[in-house]
PDB file of N, CA and C in Angstrom:
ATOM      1  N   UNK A   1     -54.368 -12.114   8.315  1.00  0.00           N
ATOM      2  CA  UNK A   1     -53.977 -11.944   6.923  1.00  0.00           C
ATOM      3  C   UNK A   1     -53.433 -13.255   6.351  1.00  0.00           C
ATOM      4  N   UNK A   2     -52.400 -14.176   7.074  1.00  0.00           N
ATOM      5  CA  UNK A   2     -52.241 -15.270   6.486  1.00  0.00           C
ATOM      6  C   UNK A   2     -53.326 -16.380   6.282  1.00  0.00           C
ATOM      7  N   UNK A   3     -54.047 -16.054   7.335  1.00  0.00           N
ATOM      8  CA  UNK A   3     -55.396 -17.118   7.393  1.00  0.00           C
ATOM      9  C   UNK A   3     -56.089 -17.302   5.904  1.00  0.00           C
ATOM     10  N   UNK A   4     -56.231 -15.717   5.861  1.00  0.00           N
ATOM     11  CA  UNK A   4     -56.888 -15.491   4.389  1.00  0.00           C
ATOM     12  C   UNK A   4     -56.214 -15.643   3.357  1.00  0.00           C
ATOM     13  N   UNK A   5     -54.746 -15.594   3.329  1.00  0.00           N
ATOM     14  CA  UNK A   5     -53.662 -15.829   2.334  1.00  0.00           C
ATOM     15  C   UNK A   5     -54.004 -17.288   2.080  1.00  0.00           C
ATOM     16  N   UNK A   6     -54.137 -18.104   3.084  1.00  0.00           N
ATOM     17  CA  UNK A   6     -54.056 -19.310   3.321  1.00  0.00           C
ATOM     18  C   UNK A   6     -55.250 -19.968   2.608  1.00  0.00           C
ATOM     19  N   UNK A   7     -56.665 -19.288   2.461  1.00  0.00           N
ATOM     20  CA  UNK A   7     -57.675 -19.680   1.520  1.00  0.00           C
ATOM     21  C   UNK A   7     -57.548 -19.574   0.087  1.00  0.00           C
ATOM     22  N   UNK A   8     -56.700 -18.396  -0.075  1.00  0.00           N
ATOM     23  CA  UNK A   8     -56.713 -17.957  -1.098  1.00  0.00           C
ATOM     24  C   UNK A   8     -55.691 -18.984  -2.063  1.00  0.00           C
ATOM     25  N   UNK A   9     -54.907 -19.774  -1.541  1.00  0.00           N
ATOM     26  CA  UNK A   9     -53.758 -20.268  -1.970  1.00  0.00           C
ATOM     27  C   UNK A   9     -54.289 -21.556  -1.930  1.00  0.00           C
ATOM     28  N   UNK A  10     -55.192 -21.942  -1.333  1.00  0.00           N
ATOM     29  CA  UNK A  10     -55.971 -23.125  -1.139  1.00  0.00           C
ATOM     30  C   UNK A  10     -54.097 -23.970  -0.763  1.00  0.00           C
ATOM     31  N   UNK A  11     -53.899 -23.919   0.620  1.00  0.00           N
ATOM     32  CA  UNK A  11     -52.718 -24.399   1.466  1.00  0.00           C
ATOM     33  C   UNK A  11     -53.637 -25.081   2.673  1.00  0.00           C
ATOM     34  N   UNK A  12     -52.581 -26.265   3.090  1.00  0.00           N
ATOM     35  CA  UNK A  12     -53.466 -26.464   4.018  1.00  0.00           C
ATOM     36  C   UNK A  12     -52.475 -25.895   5.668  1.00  0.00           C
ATOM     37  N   UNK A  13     -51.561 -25.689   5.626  1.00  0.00           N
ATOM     38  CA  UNK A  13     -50.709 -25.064   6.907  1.00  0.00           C
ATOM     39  C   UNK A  13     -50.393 -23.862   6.343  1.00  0.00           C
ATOM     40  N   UNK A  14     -50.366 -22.985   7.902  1.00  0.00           N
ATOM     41  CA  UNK A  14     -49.558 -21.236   7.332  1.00  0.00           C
ATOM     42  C   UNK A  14     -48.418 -21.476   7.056  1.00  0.00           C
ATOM     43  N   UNK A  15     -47.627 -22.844   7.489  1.00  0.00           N
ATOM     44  CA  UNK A  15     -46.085 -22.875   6.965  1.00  0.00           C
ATOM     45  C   UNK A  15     -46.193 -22.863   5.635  1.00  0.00           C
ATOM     46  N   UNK A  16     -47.090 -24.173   5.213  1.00  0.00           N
ATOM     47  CA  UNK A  16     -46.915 -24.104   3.133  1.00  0.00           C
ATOM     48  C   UNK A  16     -47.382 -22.874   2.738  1.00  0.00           C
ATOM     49  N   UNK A  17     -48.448 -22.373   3.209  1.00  0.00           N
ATOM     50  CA  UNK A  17     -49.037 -21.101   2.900  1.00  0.00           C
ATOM     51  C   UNK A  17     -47.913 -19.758   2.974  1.00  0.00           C
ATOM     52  N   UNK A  18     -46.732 -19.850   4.115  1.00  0.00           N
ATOM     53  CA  UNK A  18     -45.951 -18.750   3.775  1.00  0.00           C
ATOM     54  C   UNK A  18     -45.091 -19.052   2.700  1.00  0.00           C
ATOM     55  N   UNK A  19     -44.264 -20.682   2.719  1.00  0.00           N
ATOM     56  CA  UNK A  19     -43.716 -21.342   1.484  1.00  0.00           C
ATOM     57  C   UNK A  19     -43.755 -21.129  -0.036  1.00  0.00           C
ATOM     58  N   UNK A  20     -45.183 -21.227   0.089  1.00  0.00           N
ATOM     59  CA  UNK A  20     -45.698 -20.927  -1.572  1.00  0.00           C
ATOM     60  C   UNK A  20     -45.888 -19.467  -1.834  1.00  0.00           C
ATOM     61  N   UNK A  21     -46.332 -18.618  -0.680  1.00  0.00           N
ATOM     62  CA  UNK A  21     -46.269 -17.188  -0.848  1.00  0.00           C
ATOM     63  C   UNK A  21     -44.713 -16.214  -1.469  1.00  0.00           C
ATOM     64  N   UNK A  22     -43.824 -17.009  -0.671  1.00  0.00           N
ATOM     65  CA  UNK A  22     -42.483 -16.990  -0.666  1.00  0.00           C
ATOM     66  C   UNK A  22     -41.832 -17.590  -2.358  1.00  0.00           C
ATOM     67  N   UNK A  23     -41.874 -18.254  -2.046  1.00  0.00           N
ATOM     68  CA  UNK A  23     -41.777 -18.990  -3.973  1.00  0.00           C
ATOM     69  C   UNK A  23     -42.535 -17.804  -4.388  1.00  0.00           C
ATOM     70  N   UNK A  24     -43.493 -17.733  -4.737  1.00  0.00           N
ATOM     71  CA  UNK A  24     -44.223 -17.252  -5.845  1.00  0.00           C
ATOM     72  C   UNK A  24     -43.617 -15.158  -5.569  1.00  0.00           C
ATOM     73  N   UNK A  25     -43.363 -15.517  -4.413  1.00  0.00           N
ATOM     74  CA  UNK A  25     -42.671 -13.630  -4.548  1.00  0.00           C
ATOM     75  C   UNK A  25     -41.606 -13.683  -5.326  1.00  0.00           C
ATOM     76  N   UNK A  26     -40.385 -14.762  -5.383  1.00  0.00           N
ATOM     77  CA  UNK A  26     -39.314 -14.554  -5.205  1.00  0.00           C
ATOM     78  C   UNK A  26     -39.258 -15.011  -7.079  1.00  0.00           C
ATOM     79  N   UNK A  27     -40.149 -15.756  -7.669  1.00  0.00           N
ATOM     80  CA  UNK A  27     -40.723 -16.035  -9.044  1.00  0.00           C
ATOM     81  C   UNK A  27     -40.753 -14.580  -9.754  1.00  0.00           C
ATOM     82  N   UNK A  28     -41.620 -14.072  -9.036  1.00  0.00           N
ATOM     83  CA  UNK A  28     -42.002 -12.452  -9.877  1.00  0.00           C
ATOM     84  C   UNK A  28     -40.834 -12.179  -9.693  1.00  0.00           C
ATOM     85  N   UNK A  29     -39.997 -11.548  -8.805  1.00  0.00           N
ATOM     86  CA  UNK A  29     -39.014 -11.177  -8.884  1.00  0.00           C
ATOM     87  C   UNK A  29     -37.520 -11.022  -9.891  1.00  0.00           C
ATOM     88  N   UNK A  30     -37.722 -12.561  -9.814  1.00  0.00           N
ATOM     89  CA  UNK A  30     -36.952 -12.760 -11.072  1.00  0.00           C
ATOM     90  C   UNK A  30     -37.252 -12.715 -12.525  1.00  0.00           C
ATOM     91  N   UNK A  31     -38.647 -12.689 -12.523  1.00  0.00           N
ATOM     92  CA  UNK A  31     -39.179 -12.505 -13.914  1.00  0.00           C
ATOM     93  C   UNK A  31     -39.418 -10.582 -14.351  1.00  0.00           C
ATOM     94  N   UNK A  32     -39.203 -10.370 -13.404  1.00  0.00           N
ATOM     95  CA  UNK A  32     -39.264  -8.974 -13.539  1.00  0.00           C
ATOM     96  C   UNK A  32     -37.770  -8.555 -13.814  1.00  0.00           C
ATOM     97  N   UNK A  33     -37.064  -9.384 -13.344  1.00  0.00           N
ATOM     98  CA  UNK A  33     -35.552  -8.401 -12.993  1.00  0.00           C
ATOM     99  C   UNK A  33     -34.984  -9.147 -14.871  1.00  0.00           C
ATOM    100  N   UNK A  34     -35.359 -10.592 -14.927  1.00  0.00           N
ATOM    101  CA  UNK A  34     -34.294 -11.101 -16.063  1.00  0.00           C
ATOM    102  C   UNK A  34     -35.582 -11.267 -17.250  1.00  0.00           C
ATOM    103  N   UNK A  35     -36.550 -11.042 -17.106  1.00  0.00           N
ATOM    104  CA  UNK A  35     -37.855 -11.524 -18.444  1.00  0.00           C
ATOM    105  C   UNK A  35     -37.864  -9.704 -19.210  1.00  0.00           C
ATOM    106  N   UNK A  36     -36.926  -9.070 -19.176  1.00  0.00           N
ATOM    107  CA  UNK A  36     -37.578  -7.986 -20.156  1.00  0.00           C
ATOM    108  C   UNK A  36     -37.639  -8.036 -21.166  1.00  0.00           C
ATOM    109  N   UNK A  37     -36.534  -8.827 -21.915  1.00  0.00           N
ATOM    110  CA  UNK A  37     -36.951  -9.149 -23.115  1.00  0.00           C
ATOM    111  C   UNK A  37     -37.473 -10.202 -23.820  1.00  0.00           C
ATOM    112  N   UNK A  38     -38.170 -11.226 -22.797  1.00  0.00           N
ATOM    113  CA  UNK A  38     -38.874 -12.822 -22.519  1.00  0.00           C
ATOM    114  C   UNK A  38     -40.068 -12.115 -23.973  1.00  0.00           C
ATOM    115  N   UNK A  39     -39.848 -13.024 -25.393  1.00  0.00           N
ATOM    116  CA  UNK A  39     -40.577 -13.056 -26.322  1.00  0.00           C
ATOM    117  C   UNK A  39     -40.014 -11.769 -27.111  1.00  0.00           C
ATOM    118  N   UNK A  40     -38.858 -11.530 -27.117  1.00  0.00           N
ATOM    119  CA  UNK A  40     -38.382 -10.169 -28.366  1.00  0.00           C
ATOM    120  C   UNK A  40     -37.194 -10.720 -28.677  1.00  0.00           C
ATOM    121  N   UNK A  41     -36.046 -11.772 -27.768  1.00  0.00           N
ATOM    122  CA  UNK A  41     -35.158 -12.443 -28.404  1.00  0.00           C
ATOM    123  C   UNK A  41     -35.644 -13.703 -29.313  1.00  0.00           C
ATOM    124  N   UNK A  42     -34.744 -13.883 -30.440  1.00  0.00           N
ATOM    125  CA  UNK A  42     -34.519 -15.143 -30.951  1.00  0.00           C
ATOM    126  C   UNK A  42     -33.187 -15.639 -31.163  1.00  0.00           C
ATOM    127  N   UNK A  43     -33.342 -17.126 -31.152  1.00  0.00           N
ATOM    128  CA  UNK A  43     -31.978 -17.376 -31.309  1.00  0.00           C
ATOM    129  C   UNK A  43     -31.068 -16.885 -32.638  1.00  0.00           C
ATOM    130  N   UNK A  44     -29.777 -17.225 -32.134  1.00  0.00           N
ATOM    131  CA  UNK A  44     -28.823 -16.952 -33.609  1.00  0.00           C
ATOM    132  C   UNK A  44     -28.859 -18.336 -34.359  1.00  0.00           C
ATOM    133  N   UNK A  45     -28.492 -17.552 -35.469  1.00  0.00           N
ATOM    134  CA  UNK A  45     -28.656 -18.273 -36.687  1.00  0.00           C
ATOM    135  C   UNK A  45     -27.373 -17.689 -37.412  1.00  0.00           C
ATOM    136  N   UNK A  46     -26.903 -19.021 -38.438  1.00  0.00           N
ATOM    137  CA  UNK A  46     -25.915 -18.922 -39.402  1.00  0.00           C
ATOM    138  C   UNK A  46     -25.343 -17.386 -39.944  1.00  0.00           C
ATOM    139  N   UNK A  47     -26.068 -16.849 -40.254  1.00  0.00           N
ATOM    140  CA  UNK A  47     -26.843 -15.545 -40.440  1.00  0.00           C
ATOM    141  C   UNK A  47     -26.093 -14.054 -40.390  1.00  0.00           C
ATOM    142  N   UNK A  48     -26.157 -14.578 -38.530  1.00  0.00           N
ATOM    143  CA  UNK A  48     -26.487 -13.590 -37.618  1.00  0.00           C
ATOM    144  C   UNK A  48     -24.384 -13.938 -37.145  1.00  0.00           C
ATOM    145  N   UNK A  49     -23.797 -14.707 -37.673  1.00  0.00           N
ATOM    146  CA  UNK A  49     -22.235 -14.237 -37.645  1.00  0.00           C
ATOM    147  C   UNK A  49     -21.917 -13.338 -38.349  1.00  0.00           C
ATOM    148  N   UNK A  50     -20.158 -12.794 -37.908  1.00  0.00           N
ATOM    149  CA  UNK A  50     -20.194 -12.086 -38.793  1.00  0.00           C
ATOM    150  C   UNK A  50     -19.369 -12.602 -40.246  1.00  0.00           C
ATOM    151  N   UNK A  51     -18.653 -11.496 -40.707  1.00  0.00           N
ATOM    152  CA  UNK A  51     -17.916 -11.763 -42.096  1.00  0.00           C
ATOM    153  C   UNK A  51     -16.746 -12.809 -42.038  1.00  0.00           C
ATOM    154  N   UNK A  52     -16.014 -12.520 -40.481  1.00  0.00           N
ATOM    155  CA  UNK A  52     -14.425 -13.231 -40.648  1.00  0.00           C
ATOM    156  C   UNK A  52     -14.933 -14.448 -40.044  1.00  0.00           C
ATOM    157  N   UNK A  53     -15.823 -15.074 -39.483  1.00  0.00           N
ATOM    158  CA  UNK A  53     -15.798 -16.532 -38.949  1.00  0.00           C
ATOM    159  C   UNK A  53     -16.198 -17.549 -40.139  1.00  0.00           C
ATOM    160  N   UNK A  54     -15.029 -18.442 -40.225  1.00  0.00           N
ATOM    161  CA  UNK A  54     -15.503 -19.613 -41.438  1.00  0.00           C
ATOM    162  C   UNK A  54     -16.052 -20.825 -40.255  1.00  0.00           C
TER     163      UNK A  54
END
């Protein structure tokens, strides 16, 4: 299975090949856990205070 992981990733050792497998799990991960609202926030603006801050 890593062999084939290992083509697929175009790696040239199963070490980089578990490396980059590893990164790229631990990537989703976090984009799953902190990206839910990745493209529905915008920043604040002048605006977006409220009444009592001068």
């Amino acid at each position: 299975m890593l062999e084939r992981l290992q083509r697929k990733l175009h790696t040239q050792t199963l070490d980089e090949t578990i490396r980059v497998f590893a990164a790229q799990q631990r990537k989703g991960r976090l984009n799953d856990a902190f990206g839910v609202d990745k493209g529905k926030i915008k920043a604040f603006s002048e605006e977006d205070r409220g009444e009592d801050r001068n």
